[in-house]
Structure formats: C-alpha cells, structure tokens
Protein backbone atom coordinates (compact mmCIF):
# COMPACT_ATOMS: atom_id res chain seq x y z
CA UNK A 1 17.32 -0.56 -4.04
CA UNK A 2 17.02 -0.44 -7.82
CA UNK A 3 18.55 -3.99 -8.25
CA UNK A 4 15.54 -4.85 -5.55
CA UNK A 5 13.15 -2.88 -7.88
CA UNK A 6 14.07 -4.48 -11.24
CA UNK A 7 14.10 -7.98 -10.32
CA UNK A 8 10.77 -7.53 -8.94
CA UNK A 9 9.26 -5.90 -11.94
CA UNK A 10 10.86 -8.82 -13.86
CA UNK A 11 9.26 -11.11 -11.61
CA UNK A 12 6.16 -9.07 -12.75
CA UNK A 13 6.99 -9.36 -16.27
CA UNK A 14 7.25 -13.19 -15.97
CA UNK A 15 4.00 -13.60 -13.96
CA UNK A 16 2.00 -11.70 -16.53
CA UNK A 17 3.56 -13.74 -19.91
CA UNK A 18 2.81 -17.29 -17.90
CA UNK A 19 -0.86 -16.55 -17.70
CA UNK A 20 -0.96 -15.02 -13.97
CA UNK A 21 -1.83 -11.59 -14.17
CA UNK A 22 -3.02 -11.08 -9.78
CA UNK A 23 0.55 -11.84 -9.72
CA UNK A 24 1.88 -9.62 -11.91
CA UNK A 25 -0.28 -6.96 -10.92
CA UNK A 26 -0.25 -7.70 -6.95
CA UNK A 27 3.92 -7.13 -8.04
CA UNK A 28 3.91 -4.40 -9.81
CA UNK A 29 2.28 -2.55 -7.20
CA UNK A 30 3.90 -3.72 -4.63
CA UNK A 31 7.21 -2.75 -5.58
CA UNK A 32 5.92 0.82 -6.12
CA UNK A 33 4.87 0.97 -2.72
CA UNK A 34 8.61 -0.47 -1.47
CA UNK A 35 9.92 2.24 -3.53
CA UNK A 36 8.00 5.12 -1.94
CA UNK A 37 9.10 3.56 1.68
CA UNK A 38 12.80 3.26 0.27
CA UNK A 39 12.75 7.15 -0.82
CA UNK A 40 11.00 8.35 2.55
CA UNK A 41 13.37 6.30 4.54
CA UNK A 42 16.43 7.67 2.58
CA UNK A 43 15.76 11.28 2.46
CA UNK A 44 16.19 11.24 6.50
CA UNK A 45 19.93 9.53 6.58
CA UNK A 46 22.84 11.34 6.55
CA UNK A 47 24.58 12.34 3.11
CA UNK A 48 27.60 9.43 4.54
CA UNK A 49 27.26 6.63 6.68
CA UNK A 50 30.58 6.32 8.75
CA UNK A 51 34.22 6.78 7.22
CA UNK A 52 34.80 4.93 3.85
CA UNK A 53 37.07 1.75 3.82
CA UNK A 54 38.34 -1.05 1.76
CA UNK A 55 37.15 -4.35 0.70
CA UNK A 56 39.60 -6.73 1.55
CA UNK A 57 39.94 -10.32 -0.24
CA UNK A 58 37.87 -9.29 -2.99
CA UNK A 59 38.94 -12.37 -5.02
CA UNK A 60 37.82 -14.61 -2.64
CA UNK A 61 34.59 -12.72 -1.25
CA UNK A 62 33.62 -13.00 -5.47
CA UNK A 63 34.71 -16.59 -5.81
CA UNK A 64 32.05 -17.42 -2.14
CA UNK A 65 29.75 -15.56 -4.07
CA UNK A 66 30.02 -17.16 -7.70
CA UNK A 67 30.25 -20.70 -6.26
CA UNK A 68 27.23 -20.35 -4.02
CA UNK A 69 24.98 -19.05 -7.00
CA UNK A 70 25.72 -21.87 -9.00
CA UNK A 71 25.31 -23.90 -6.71
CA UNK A 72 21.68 -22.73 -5.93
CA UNK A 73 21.03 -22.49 -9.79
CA UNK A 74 22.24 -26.57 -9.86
CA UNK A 75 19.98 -27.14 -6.86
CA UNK A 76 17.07 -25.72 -8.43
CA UNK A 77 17.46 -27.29 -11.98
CA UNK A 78 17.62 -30.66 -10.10
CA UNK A 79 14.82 -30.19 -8.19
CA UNK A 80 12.75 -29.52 -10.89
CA UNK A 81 13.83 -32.42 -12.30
CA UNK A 82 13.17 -34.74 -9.64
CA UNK A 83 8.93 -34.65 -10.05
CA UNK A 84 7.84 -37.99 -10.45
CA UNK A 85 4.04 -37.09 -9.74
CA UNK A 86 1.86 -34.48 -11.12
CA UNK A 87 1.48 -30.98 -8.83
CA UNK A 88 -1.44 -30.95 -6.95
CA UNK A 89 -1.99 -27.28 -8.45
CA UNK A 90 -3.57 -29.06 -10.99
CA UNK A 91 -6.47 -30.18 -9.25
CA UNK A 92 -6.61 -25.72 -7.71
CA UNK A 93 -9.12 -24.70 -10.78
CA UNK A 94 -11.69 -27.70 -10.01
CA UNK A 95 -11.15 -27.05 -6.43
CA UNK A 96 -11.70 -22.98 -6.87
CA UNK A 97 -14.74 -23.18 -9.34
CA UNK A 98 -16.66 -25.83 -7.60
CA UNK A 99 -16.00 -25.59 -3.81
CA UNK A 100 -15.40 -22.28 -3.59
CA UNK A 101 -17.58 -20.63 -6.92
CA UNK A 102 -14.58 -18.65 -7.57
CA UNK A 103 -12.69 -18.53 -11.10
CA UNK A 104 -9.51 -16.62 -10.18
CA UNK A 105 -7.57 -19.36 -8.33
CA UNK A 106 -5.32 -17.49 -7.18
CA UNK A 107 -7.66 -15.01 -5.15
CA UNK A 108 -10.04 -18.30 -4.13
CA UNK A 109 -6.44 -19.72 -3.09
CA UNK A 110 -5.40 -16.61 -0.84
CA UNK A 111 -9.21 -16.54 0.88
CA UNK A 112 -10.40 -19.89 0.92
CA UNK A 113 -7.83 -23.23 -0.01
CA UNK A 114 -4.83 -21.44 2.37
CA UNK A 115 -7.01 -18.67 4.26
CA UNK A 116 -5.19 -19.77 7.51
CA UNK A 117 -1.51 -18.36 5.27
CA UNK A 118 -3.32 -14.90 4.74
CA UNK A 119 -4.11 -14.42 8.32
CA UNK A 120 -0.83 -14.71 9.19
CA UNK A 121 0.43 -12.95 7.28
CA UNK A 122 -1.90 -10.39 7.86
CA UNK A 123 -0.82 -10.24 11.27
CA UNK A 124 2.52 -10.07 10.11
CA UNK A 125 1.68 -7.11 8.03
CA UNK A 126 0.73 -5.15 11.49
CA UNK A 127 3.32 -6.43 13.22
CA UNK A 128 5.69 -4.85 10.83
CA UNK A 129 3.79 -1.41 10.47
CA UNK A 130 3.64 -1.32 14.25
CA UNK A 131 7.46 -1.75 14.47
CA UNK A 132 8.38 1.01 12.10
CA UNK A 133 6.13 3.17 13.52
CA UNK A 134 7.79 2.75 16.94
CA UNK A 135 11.12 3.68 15.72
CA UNK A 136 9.86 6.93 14.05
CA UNK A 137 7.76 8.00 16.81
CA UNK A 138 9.62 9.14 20.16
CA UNK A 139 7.19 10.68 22.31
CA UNK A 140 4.25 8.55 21.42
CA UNK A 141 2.11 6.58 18.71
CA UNK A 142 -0.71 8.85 18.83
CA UNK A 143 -2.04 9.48 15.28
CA UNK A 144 -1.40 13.52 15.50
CA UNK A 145 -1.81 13.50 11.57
CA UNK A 146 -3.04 16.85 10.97
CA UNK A 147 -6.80 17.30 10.36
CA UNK A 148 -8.36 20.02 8.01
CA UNK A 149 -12.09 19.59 8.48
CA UNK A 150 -13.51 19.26 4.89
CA UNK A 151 -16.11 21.88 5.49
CA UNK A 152 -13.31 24.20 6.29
CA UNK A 153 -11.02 23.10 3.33
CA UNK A 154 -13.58 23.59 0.74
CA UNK A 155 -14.13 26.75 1.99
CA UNK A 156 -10.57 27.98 1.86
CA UNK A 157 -10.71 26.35 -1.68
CA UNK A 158 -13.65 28.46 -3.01
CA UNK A 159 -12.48 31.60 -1.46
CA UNK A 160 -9.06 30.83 -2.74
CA UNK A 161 -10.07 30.14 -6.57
CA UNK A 162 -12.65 33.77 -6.30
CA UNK A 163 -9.46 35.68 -5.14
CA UNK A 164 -7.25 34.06 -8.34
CA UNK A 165 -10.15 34.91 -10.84
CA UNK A 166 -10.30 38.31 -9.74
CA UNK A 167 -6.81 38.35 -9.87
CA UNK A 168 -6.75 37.33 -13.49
CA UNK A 169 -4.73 39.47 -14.51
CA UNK A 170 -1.75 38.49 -12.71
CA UNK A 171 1.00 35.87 -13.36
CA UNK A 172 1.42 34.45 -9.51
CA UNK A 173 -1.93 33.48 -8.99
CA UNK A 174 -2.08 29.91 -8.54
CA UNK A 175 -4.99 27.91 -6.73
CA UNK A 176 -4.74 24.80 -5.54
CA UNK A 177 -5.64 21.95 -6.84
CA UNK A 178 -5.69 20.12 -3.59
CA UNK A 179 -7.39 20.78 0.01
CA UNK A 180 -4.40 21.50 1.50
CA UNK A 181 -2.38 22.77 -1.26
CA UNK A 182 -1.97 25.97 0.59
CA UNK A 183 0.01 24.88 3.51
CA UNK A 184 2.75 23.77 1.50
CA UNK A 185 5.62 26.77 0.27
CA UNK A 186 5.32 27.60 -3.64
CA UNK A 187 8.76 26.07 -4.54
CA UNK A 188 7.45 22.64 -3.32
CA UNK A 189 4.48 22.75 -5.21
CA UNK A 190 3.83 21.32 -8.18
CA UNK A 191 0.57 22.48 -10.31
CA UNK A 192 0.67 19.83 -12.95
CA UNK A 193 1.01 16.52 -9.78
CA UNK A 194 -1.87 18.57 -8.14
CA UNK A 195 -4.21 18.45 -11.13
CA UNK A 196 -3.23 14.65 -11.94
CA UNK A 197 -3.67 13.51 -8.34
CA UNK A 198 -7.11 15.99 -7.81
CA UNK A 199 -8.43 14.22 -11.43
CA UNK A 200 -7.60 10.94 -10.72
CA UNK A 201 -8.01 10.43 -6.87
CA UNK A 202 -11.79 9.56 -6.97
CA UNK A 203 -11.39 7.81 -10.22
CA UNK A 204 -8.92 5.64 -8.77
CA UNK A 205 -10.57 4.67 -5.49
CA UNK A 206 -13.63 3.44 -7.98
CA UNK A 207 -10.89 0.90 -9.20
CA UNK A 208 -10.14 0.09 -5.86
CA UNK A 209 -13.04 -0.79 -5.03
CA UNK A 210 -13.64 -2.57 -8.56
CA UNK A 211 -10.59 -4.32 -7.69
CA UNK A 212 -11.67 -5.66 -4.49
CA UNK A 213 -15.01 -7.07 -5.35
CA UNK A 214 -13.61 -8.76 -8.77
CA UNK A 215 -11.29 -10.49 -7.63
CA UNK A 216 -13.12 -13.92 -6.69
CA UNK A 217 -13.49 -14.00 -10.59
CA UNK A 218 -11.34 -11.69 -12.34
CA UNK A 219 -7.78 -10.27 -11.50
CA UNK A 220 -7.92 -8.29 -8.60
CA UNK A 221 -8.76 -8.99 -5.07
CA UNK A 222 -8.33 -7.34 -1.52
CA UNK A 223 -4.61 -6.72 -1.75
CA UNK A 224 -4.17 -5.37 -5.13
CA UNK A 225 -7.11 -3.27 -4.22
CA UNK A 226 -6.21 -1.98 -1.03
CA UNK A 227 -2.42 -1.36 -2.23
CA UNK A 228 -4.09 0.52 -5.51
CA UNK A 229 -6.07 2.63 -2.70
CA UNK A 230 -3.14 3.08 -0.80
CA UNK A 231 -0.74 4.28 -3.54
CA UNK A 232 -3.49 7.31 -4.75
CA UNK A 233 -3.04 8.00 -0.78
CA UNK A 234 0.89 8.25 -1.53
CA UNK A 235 0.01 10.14 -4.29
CA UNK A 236 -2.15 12.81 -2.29
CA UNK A 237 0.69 13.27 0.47
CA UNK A 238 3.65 13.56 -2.36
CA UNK A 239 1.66 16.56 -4.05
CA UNK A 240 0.30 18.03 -1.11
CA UNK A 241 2.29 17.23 2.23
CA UNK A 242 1.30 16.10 5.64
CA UNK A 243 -1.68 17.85 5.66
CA UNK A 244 -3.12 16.98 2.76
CA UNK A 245 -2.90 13.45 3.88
CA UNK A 246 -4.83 14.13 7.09
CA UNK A 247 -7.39 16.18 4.82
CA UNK A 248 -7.71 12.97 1.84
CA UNK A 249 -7.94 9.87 4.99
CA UNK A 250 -9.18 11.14 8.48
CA UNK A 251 -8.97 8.00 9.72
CA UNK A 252 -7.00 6.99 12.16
CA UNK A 253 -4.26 3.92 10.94
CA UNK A 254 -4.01 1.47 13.86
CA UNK A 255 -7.86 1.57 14.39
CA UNK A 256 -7.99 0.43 10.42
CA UNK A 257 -5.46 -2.17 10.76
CA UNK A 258 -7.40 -3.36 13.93
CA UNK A 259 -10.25 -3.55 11.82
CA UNK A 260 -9.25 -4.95 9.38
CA UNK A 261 -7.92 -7.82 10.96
CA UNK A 262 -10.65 -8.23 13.23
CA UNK A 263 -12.67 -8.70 10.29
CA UNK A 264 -10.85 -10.86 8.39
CA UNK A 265 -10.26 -13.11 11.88
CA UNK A 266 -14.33 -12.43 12.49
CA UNK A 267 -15.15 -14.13 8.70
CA UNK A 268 -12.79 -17.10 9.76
CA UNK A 269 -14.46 -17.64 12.99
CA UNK A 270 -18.05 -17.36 11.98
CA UNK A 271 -18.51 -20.87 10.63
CA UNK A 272 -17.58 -21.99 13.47
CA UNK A 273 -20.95 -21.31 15.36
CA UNK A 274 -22.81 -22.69 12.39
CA UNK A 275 -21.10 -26.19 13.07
CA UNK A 276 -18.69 -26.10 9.96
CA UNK A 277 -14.86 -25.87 9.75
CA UNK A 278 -13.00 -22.36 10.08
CA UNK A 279 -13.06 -20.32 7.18
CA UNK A 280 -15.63 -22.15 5.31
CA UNK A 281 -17.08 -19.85 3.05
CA UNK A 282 -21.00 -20.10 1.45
CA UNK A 283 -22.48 -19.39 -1.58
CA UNK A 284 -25.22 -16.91 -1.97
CA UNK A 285 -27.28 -15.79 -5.41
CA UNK A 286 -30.20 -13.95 -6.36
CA UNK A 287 -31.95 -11.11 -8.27
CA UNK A 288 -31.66 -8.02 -7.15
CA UNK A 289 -32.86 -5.15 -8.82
CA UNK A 290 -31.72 -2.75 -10.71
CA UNK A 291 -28.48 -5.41 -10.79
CA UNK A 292 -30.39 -8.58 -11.82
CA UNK A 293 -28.04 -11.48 -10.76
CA UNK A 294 -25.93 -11.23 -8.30
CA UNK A 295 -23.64 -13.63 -6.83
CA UNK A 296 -22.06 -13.36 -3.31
CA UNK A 297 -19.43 -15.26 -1.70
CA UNK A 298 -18.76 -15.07 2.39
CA UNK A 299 -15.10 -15.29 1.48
CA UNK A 300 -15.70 -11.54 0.54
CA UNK A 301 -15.59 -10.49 3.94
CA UNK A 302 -12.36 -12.39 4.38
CA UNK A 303 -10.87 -10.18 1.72
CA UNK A 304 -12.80 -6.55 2.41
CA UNK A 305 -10.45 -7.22 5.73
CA UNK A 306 -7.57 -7.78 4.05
CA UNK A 307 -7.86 -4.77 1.90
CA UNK A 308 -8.44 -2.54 4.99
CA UNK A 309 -4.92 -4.42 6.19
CA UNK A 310 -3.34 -3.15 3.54
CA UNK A 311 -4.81 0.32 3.16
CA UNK A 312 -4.16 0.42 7.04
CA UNK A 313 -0.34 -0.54 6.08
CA UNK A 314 0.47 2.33 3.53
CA UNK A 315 -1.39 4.89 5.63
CA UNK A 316 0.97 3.88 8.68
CA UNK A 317 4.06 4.09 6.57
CA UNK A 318 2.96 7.30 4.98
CA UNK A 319 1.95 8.48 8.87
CA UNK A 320 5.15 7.61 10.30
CA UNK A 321 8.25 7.63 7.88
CA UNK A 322 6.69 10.75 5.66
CA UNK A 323 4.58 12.81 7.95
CA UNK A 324 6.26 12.00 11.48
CA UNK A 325 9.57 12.97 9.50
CA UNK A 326 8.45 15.87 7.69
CA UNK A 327 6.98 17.06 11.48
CA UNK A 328 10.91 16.39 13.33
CA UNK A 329 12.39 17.98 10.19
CA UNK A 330 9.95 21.29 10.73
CA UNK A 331 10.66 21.00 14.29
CA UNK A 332 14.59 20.90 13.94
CA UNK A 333 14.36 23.76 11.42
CA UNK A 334 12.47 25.63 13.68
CA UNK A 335 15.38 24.93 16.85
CA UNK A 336 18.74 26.12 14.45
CA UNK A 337 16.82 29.15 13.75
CA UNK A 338 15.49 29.79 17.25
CA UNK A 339 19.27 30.83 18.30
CA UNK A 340 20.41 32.42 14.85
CA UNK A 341 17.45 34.70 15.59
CA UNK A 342 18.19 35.68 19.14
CA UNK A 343 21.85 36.36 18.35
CA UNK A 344 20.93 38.36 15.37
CA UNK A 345 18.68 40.17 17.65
C-alpha cells in the first residue's frame, strides 16, 4: 500500500514539473482517496491472515522478476524510439481552443475530443462502487446512513455550547465542533480535527465548486472537483463518525451516482435531437449582470455529471466500508457482551 502510494505521488510529482498540473492534481487526490479506502478496508481484517510459510526458490522467483523489468524498461526505450511521425497531441491545443473554446486540453480532452472514454469509465466507476458495496452489505443495500435532521442538530449544538459556558468553570467541558460530535465516546474524539474540519468544510466545498466550473480553462474540472468534495466528506466522517456523515450529506449515494450518470449520458445524447453528432458541445456568451461576460460551454453539463459520479463514489465507499463496518462492529460488540452480562447476572 505505501509502495502503491509513493509511486503515485511521484507520478504526481512528474505531471506537475512537465507542465500538467489536472494531472498532478487529479493524482494527488486520488491517491488520498485510495488511501482512506486502504485504511477502512484494513482496520476490519484479522491481525494474521492464515499460518506463515516460506518462500521457496527465492533466487529464481528474483531472477523472473529482474529479467521481466528489464525487459519492459528495453521495450519501452525502443518504443519511444521508434516515432517516425509527429504525435497527433500536437494538433490537441488548436483542437481544444477552437472547436471546443476550452484552454485546458486536458479537461476539453476528457469532455469533448474522447467524451465517449469518460462515459465509460464513468460507468465503470458505479460498477465498482456497486460491487463493494455488495460485499459489505449482507442484509441489503438500503442507504440506512443515519440521519440527524439539521434543525435538530443545531439545536443540540446551541443547547450544548450554553451548558459548557455555564460550565466555565470546569475542565471536561468540551462542545462539539461538529453536528454529531456528541454521538461519538470522548476518547475517540478529537477537538483540534473537529475545529479544522468545522472551519474548513464550507470553505472547501467553495473550491469544489471553483474547481468544477474552471476547469474548461484552468486546472480543475469535474473529477478533481468532485474528489476535492468528496475527501472534506472523508474528512467529516473521520472526525465525527457515521453519524456525522449522515448529518454533513443526506443524500442518498446510488440515487447520486444514478444522477450523475444520467446526466452526463443526458448531455451526450442531447445533440442528437438537434441533428448533430453525440456529444457535440456549443458555445454560448453574453453579459450578464452583475458578472459582465460570461462564457458557457454545454460540455459543462457533461462534467457537473461527472463530478456528481465521483462525489457519488466516495460517499458509497465511506457508506459501505466505514459506516456499514463501524454499524457490524457496534453490532458484534453489542452480541459478546449480551452473554457476559447475563452470566454476570
């Protein structure tokens, strides 16, 4: 896992030095999100896997392994090597700026020049949050998150903070920072990740947002966006539990992934009825006030889908692999000390 992790920050590293920086960032959060999903899948396995035994034919398992790298390495260098013509990538900025009125080629790339590769893979995306979610969930895949209505929350939070300032005088009072902080037990909670994730949150969701509607022009885009979104949404549940993460998205994740990919397929489709070729994307520009001008691209759409894919995504893993977990883990506590109790008794 942390071999995984730094060769794709490296991967980041190089992306950002050779002038790509969607790449690099799209990366770098990415493999913050694979590390959340690494720790939440880790912390339910058992200490030890099996009974522990030897390697056999080390030496020649190493020499496989040696030969087979440098073989690869001599297949890439002569590959490489081999271009007689120039890339067509060349011809992606004229393409991007004047068919598509983009200037970040890589996000005009993803939604316009190879749209038909980001659907797929957006169905892919589901496809793989759908089957992790069926091997965490037994009885059903009902979202059961649980929901604290944010009437009632904020209530509990004002009447929480007026019983810790008239308490002022003692050490243990500690309000929470969070909706939900209350439901979680005082060892597990951690003041100083509740006030960074109750400062940032909104903050961050702005950049989100920033993020998503940039990135036809700047770095940014629908997936960078949505995974940014998705990782102040890890950041909510790590501080504050399960039920903070009902109270920060009370939404429900396969309805967003739908969504999201209906909308994305919906922008692909459209042109279509006009008489043009799928996922051709228009131009629109004019003055609106207080903004003066403002430029609009039907590609948008395209990508406001994919960012609700991805959002969808995190919210799934967080839903099945933390919460889901966290809810068999309460409920297996709960069973051991059912019997202690009655023999005690």
């Amino acid at each position: 896992m942390l071999l995984v992790g730094v060769t794709g920050f490296g991967m980041s590293a190089l992306f950002a030095l050779h002038g790509a920086p969607d790449l690099a960032l799209t990366q770098a959060l990415v493999e913050v999100v694979t590390l959340v999903a690494f720790v939440l899948v880790l912390r339910r396995l058992p200490a030890r896997l099996g009974h522990r035994h030897g390697t056999a034919h080390r030496g020649i398992r190493a020499f496989i392994a040696i030969a087979v790298g440098a073989i690869m390495g001599v297949v890439v260098i002569v590959a490489l090597g081999a271009r007689t013509e120039l890339p067509i990538s060349l011809a992606w900025p004229a393409l991007a700026f004047d068919d598509a009125h983009g200037r970040n080629v890589v996000n005009v790339a993803l939604v316009d020049i190879r749209g038909w590769d980001t659907l797929g893979e957006l169905s892919v995306i589901i496809a793989a949050a759908t089957g992790v979610a069926s091997l965490i969930f037994i009885s059903g895949r009902a979202d059961d998150l649980p929901r604290v209505r944010r009437s009632q929350a904020q209530a509990t939070f004002r009447a929480s903070r007026q019983r810790a300032i008239e308490r002022a005088g003692a050490s243990s009072a500690r309000t929470p920072w969070l909706l939900a902080g209350r439901d979680i037990a005082p060892e597990n909670r951690s003041i100083l990740l509740e006030v960074v994730v109750r400062l940032t949150f909104h903050a961050v969701i702005v950049v989100s947002v920033y993020l998503l509607f940039s990135g036809h022009n700047a770095p940014g885009g629908g997936f960078a966006g949505g995974t940014v979104a998705g990782l102040v949404l890890v950041a909510r549940y790590l501080a504050g539990g399960r039920r903070e993460l009902g109270a920060a998205a009370p939404v429900n994740a396969g309805k967003m992934l739908g969504s999201g990919l209906v909308l994305a397929a919906g922008a692909a489709a459209v042109p279509i009825l006009f008489g043009a070729d799928a996922l051709t994307s228009s131009y629109i520009e004019g003055v609106v006030w207080p903004f003066g001008d403002v430029e609009f691209v039907t590609s948008t759409i395209f990508d406001i889908g994919v960012y609700l894919v991805v959002i969808g995504l995190v919210l799934d893993v967080l839903r099945s692999l933390g919460a889901e977990v966290d809810r068999q883990q309460e409920a297996d506590v709960a069973s051991n000390s059912a019997p202690a109790e009655k023999v005690a008794s």
